[in-house]
C-alpha atoms as a PDB file:
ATOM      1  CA  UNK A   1       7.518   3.986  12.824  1.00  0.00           C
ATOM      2  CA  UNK A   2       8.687   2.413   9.955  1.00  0.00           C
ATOM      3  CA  UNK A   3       8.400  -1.252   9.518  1.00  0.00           C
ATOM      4  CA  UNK A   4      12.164  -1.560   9.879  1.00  0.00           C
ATOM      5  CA  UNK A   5      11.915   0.484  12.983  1.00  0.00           C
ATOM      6  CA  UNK A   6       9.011  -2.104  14.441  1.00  0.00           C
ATOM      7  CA  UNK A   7      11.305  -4.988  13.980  1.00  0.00           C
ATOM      8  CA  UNK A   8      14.053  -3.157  15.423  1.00  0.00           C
ATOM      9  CA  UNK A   9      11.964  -2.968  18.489  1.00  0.00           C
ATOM     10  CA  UNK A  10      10.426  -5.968  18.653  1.00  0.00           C
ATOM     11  CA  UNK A  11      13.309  -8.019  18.439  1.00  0.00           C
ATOM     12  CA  UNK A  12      14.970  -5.725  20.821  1.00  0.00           C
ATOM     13  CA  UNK A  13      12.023  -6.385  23.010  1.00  0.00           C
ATOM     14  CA  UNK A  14      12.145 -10.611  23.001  1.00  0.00           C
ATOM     15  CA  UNK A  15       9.879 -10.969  20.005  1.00  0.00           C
ATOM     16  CA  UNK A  16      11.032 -12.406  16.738  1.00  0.00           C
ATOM     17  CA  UNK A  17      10.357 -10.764  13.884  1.00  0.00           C
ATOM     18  CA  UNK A  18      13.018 -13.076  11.259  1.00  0.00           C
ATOM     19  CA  UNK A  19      15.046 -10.518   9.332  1.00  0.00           C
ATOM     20  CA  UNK A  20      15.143  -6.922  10.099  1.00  0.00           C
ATOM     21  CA  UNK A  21      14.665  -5.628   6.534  1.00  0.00           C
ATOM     22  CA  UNK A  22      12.287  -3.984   6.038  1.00  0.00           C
ATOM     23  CA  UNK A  23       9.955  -6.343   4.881  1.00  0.00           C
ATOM     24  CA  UNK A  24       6.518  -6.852   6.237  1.00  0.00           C
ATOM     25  CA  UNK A  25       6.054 -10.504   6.431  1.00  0.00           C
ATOM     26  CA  UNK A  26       4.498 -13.719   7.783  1.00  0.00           C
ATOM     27  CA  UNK A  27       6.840 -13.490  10.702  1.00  0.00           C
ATOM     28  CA  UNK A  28       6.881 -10.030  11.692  1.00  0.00           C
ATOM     29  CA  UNK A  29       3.563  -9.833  11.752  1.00  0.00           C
ATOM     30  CA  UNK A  30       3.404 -12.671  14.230  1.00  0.00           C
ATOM     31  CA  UNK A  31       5.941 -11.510  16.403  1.00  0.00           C
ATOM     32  CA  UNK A  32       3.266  -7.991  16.328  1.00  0.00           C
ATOM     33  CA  UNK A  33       0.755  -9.884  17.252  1.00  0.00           C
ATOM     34  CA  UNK A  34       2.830 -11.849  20.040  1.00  0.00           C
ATOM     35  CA  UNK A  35       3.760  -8.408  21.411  1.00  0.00           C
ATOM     36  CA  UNK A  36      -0.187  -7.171  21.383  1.00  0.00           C
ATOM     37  CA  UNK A  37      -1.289 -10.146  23.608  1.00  0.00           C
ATOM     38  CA  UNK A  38       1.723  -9.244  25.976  1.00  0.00           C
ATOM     39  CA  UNK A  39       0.257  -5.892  26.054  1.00  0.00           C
ATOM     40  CA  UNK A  40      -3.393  -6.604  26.385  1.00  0.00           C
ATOM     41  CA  UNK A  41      -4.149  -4.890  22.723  1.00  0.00           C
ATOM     42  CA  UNK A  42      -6.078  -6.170  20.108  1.00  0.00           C
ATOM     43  CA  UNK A  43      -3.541  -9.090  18.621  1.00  0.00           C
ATOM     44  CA  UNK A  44      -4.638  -8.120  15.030  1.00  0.00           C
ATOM     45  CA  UNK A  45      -1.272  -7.964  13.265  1.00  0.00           C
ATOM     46  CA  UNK A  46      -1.600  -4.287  12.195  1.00  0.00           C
ATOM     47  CA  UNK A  47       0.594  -1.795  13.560  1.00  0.00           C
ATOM     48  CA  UNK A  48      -2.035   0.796  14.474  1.00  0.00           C
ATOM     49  CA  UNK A  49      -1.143   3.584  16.737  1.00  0.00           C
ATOM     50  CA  UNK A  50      -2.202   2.170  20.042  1.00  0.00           C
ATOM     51  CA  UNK A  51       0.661  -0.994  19.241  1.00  0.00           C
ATOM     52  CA  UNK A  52       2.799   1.994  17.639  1.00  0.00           C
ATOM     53  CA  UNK A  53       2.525   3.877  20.768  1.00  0.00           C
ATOM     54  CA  UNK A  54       3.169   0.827  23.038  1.00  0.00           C
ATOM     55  CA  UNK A  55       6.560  -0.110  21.291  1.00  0.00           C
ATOM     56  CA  UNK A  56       7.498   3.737  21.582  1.00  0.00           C
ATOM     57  CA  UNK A  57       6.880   3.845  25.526  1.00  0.00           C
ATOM     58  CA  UNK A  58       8.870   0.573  26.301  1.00  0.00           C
ATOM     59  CA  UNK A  59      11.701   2.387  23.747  1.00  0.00           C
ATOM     60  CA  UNK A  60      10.938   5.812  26.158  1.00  0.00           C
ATOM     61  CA  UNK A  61      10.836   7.220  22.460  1.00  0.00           C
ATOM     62  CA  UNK A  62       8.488  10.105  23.063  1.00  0.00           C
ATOM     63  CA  UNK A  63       4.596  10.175  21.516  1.00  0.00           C
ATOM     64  CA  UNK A  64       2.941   8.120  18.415  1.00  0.00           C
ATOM     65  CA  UNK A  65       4.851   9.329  14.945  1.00  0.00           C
ATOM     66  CA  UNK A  66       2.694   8.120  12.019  1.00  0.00           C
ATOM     67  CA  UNK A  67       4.287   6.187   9.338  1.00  0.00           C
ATOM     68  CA  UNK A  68       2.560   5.025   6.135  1.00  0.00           C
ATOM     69  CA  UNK A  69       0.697   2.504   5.970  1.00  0.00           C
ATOM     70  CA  UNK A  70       2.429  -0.560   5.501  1.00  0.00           C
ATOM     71  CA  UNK A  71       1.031  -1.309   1.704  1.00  0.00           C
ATOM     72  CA  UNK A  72       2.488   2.238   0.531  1.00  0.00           C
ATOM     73  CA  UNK A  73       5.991   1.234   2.200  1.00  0.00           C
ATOM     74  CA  UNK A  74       5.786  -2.122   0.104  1.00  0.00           C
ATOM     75  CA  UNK A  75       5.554  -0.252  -3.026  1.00  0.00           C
ATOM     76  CA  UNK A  76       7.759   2.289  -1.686  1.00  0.00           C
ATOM     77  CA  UNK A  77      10.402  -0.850  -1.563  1.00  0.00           C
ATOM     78  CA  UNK A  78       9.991  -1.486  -5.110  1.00  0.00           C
ATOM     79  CA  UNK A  79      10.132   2.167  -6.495  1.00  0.00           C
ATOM     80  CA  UNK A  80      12.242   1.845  -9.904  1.00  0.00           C
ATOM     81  CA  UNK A  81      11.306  -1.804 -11.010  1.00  0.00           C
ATOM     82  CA  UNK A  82      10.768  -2.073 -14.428  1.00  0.00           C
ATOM     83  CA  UNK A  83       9.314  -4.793 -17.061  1.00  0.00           C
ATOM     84  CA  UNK A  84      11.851  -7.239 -18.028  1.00  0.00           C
ATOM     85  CA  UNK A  85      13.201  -7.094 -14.531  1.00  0.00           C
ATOM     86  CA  UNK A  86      12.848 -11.017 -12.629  1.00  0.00           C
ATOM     87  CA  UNK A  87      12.836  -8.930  -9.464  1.00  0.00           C
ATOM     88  CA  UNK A  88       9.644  -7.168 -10.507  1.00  0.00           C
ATOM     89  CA  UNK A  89       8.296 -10.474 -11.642  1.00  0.00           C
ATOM     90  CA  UNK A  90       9.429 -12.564  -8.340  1.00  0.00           C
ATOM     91  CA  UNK A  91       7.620  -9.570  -6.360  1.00  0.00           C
ATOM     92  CA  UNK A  92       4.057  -9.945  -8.054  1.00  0.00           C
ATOM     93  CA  UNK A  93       3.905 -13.253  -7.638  1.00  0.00           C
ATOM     94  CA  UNK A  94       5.437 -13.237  -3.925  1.00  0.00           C
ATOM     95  CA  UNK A  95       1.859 -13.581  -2.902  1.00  0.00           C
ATOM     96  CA  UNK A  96       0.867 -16.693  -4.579  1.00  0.00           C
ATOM     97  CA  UNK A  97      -1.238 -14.709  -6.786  1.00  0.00           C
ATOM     98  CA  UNK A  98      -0.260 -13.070 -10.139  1.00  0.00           C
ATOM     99  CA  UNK A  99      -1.190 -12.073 -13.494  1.00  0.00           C
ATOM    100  CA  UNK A 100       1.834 -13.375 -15.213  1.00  0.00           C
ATOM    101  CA  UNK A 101       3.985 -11.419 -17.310  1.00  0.00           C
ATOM    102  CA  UNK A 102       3.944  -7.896 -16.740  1.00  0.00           C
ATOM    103  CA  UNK A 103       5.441  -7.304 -20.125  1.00  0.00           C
ATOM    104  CA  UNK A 104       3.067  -8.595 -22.026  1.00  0.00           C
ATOM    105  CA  UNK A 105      -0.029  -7.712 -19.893  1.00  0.00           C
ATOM    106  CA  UNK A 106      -1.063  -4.578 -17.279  1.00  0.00           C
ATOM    107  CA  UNK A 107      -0.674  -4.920 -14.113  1.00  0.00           C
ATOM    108  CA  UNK A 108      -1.252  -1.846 -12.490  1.00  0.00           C
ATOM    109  CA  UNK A 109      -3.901  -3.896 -10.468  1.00  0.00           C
ATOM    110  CA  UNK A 110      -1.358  -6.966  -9.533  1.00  0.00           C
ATOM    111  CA  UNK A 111       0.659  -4.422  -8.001  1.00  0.00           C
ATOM    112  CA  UNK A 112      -1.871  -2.959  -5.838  1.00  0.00           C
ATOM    113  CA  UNK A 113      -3.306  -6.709  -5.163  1.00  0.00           C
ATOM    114  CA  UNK A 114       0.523  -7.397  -4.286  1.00  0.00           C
ATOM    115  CA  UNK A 115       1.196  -5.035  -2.041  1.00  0.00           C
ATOM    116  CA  UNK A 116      -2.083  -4.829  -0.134  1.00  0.00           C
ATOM    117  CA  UNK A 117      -1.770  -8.968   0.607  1.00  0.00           C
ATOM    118  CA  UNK A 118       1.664  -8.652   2.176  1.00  0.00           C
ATOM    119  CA  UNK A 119       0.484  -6.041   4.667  1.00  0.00           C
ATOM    120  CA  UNK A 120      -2.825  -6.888   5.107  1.00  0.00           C
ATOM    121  CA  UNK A 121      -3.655 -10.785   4.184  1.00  0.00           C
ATOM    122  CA  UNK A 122      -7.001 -10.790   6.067  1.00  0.00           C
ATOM    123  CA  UNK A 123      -8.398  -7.940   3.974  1.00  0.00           C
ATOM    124  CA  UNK A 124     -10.847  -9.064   1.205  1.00  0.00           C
ATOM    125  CA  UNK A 125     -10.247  -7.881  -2.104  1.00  0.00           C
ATOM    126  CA  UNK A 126     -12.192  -7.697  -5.555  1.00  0.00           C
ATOM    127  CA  UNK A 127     -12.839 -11.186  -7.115  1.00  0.00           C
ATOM    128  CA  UNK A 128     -11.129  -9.968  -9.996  1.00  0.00           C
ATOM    129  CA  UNK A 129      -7.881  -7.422  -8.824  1.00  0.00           C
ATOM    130  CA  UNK A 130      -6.672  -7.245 -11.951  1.00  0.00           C
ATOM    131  CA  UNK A 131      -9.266  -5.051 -13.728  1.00  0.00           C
ATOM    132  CA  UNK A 132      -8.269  -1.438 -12.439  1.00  0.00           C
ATOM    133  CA  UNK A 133     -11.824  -0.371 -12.259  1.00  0.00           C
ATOM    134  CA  UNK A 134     -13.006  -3.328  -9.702  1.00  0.00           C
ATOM    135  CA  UNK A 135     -10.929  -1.392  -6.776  1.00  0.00           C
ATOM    136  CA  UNK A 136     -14.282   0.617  -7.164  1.00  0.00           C
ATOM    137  CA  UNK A 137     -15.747  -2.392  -5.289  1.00  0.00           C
ATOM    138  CA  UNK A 138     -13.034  -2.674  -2.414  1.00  0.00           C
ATOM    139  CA  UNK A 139     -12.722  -1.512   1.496  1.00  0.00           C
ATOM    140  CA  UNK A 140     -14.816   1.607   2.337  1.00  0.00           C
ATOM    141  CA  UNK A 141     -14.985   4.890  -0.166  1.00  0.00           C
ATOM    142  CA  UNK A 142     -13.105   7.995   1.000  1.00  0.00           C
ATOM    143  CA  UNK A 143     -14.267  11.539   0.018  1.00  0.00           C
ATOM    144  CA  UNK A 144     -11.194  12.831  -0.687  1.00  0.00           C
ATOM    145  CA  UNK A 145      -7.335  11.245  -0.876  1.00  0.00           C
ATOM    146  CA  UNK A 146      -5.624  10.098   1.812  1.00  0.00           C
ATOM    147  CA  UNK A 147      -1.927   8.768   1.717  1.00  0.00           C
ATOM    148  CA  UNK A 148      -2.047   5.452   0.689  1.00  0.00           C
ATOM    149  CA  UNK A 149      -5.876   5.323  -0.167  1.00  0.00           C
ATOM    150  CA  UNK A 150      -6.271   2.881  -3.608  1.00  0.00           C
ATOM    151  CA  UNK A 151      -7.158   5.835  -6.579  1.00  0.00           C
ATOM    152  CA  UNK A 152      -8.784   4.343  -9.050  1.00  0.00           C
ATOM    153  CA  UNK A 153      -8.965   6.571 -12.627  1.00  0.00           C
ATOM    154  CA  UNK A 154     -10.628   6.230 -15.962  1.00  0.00           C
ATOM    155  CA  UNK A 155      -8.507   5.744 -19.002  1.00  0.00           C
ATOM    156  CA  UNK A 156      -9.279   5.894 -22.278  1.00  0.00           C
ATOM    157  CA  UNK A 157     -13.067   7.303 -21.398  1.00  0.00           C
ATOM    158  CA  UNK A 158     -14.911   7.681 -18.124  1.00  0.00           C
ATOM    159  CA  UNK A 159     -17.688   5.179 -19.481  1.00  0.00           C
ATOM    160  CA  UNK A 160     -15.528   2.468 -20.561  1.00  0.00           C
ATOM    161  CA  UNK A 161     -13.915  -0.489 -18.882  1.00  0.00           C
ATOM    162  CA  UNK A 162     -10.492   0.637 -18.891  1.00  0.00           C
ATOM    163  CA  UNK A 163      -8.827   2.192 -15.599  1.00  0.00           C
ATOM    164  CA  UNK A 164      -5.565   2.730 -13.866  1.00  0.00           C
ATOM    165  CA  UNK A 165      -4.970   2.275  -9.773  1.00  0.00           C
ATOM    166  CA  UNK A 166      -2.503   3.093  -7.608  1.00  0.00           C
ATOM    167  CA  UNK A 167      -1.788   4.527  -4.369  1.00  0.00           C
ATOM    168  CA  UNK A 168      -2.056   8.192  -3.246  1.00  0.00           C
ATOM    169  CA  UNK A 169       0.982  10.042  -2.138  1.00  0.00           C
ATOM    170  CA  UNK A 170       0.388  13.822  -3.238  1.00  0.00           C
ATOM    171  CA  UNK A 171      -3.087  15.659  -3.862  1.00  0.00           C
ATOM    172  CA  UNK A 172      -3.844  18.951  -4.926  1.00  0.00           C
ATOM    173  CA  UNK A 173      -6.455  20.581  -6.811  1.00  0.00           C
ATOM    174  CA  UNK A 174      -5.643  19.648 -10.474  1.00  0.00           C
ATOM    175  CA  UNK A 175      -3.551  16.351  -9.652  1.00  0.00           C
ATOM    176  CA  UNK A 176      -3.447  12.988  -7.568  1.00  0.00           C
ATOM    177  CA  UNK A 177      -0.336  11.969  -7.302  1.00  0.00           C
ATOM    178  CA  UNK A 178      -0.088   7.748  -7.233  1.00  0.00           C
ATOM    179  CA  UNK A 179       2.803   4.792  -6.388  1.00  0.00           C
ATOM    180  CA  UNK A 180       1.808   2.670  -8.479  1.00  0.00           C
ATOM    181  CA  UNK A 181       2.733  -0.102 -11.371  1.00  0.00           C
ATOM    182  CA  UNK A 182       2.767  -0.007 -15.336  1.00  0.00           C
ATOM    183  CA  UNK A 183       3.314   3.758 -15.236  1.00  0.00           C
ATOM    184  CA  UNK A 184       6.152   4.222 -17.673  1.00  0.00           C
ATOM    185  CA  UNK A 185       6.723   0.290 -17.795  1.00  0.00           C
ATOM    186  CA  UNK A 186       7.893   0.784 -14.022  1.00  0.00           C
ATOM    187  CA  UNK A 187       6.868   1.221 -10.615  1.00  0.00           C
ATOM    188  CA  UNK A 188       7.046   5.071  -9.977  1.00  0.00           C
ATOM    189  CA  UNK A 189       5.409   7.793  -8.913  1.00  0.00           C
ATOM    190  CA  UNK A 190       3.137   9.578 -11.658  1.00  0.00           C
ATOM    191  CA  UNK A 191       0.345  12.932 -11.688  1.00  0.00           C
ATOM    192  CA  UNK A 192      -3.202  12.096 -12.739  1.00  0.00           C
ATOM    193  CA  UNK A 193      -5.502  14.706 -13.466  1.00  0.00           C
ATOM    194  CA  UNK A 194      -7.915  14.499 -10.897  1.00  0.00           C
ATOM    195  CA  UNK A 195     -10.904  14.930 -13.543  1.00  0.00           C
ATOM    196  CA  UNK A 196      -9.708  11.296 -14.395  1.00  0.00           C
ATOM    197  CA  UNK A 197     -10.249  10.244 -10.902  1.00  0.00           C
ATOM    198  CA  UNK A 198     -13.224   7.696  -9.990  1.00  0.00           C
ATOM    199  CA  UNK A 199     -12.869   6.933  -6.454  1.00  0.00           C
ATOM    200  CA  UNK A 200     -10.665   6.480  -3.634  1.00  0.00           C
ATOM    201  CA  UNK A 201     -11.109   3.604  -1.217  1.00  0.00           C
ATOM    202  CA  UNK A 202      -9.669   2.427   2.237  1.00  0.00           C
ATOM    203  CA  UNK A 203      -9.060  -1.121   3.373  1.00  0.00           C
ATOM    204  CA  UNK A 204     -12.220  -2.016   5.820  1.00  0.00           C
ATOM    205  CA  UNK A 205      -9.969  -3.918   8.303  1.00  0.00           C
ATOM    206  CA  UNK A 206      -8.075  -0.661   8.735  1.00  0.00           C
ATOM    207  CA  UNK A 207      -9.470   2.317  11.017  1.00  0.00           C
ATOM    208  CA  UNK A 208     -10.763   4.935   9.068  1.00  0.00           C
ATOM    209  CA  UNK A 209      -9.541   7.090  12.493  1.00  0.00           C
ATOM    210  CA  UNK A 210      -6.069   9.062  11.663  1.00  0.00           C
ATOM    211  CA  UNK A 211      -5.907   9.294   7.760  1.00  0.00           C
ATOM    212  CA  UNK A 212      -2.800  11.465   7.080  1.00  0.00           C
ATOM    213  CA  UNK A 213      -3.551  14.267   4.740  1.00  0.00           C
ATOM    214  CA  UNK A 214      -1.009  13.702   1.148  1.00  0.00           C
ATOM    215  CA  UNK A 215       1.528  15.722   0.594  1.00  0.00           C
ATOM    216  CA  UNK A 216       2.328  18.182  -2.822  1.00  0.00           C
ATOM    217  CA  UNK A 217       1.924  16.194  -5.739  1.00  0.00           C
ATOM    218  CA  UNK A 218       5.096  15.080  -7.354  1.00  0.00           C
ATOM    219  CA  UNK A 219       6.297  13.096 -10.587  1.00  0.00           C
ATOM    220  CA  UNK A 220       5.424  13.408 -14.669  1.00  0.00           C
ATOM    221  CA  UNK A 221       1.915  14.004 -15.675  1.00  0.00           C
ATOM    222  CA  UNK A 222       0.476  10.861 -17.139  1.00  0.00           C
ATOM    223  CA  UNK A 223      -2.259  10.725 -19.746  1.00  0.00           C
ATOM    224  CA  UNK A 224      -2.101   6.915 -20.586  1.00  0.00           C
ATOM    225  CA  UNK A 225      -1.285   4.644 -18.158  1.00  0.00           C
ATOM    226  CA  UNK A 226      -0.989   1.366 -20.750  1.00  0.00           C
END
């Protein structure tokens, strides 16, 4: 389900979600969890696929479909952005938290703090999200992509303190393909080679149970993500 699928349903179903737009908020994510103690599951918030499943069978809408996770469909929502734009601006700092201008400074890292806070606000992130390379330090390590696992690549040189993050949407044996920010002054989707890649990591308040495999990588090879 999509998240403007779960607010379809749980306002069909009694519980308020404010707005059905598509946007995971403050009060969707309440009405979630008001629907999880109704239905004796964990009243965490997070749409996993026991809640998933539980708004499909009171729909009759056959088995669990996966979605993404809900950070990837927040970028997802912001796809084409660019610097300069007060929309891009507005978004970054929609969590209370931002960088500042994202023309004058990267912010590949304010995106991914961005996104990840609106979906998951009880996850712990780096002290610094900023820094591309500190995503190193977040959630659990994966061994190999996932959709919507944080990639974190080297930039510039593999000992050196520069980086680039985003999040996975297309793997294959040369390339990672990444949603992310500041690639091409813009959110978009962009190939990495994958000898550039450092790490992937998944959120640790987020079951490590059902990753979905990406899909073909897609987008322009980038070199230099500044």
């Amino acid at each position: 389900m999509t998240v403007l699928e779960i607010q379809r349903r749980l306002r069909a179903l009694d519980f308020d979600p404010g707005p059905v737009d598509g946007a995971w908020g403050p009060r969707t994510r309440s009405a979630l969890k008001n629907f999880q103690r109704a239905r004796t599951l964990e009243p965490d918030g997070v749409p996993g696929p026991k809640s998933i499943a539980a708004l499909g069978r009171d729909a009759e809408a056959g088995p669990y479909v996966p979605a993404e996770p809900l950070w990837l469909q927040e970028g997802r929502r912001r796809l084409g952005l660019r610097e300069g734009d007060a929309r891009l601006k507005a978004f970054l700092a929609s969590d209370g938290r931002t960088l500042g201008d994202p023309a004058r400074s990267p912010w590949c890292g304010d995106f991914v703090e961005t996104c990840l806070r609106i979906a998951l606000p009880d996850e712990p992130q780096p002290a610094n999200p900023y820094l591309a390379r500190n995503w190193l330090r977040f959630g659990r390590a994966l061994p190999e992509p996932a959709t919507g696992a944080v990639a974190v690549f080297w930039r510039g040189a593999r000992t050196g303190s520069s980086g680039h993050v985003g999040f996975v949407v297309g793997a294959d044996r040369r390339f990672v393909s990444v949603l992310g920010g500041n690639q091409t002054d813009s959110v978009s989707i962009a190939r990495l080679a994958r000898t550039r890649l450092l790490g992937c990591r998944w959120p640790s308040t987020i079951a490590l149970t059902g990753l979905e495999s990406p899909g073909e990588t897609s987008g322009p090879v980038s070199t230099d993500e500044a």
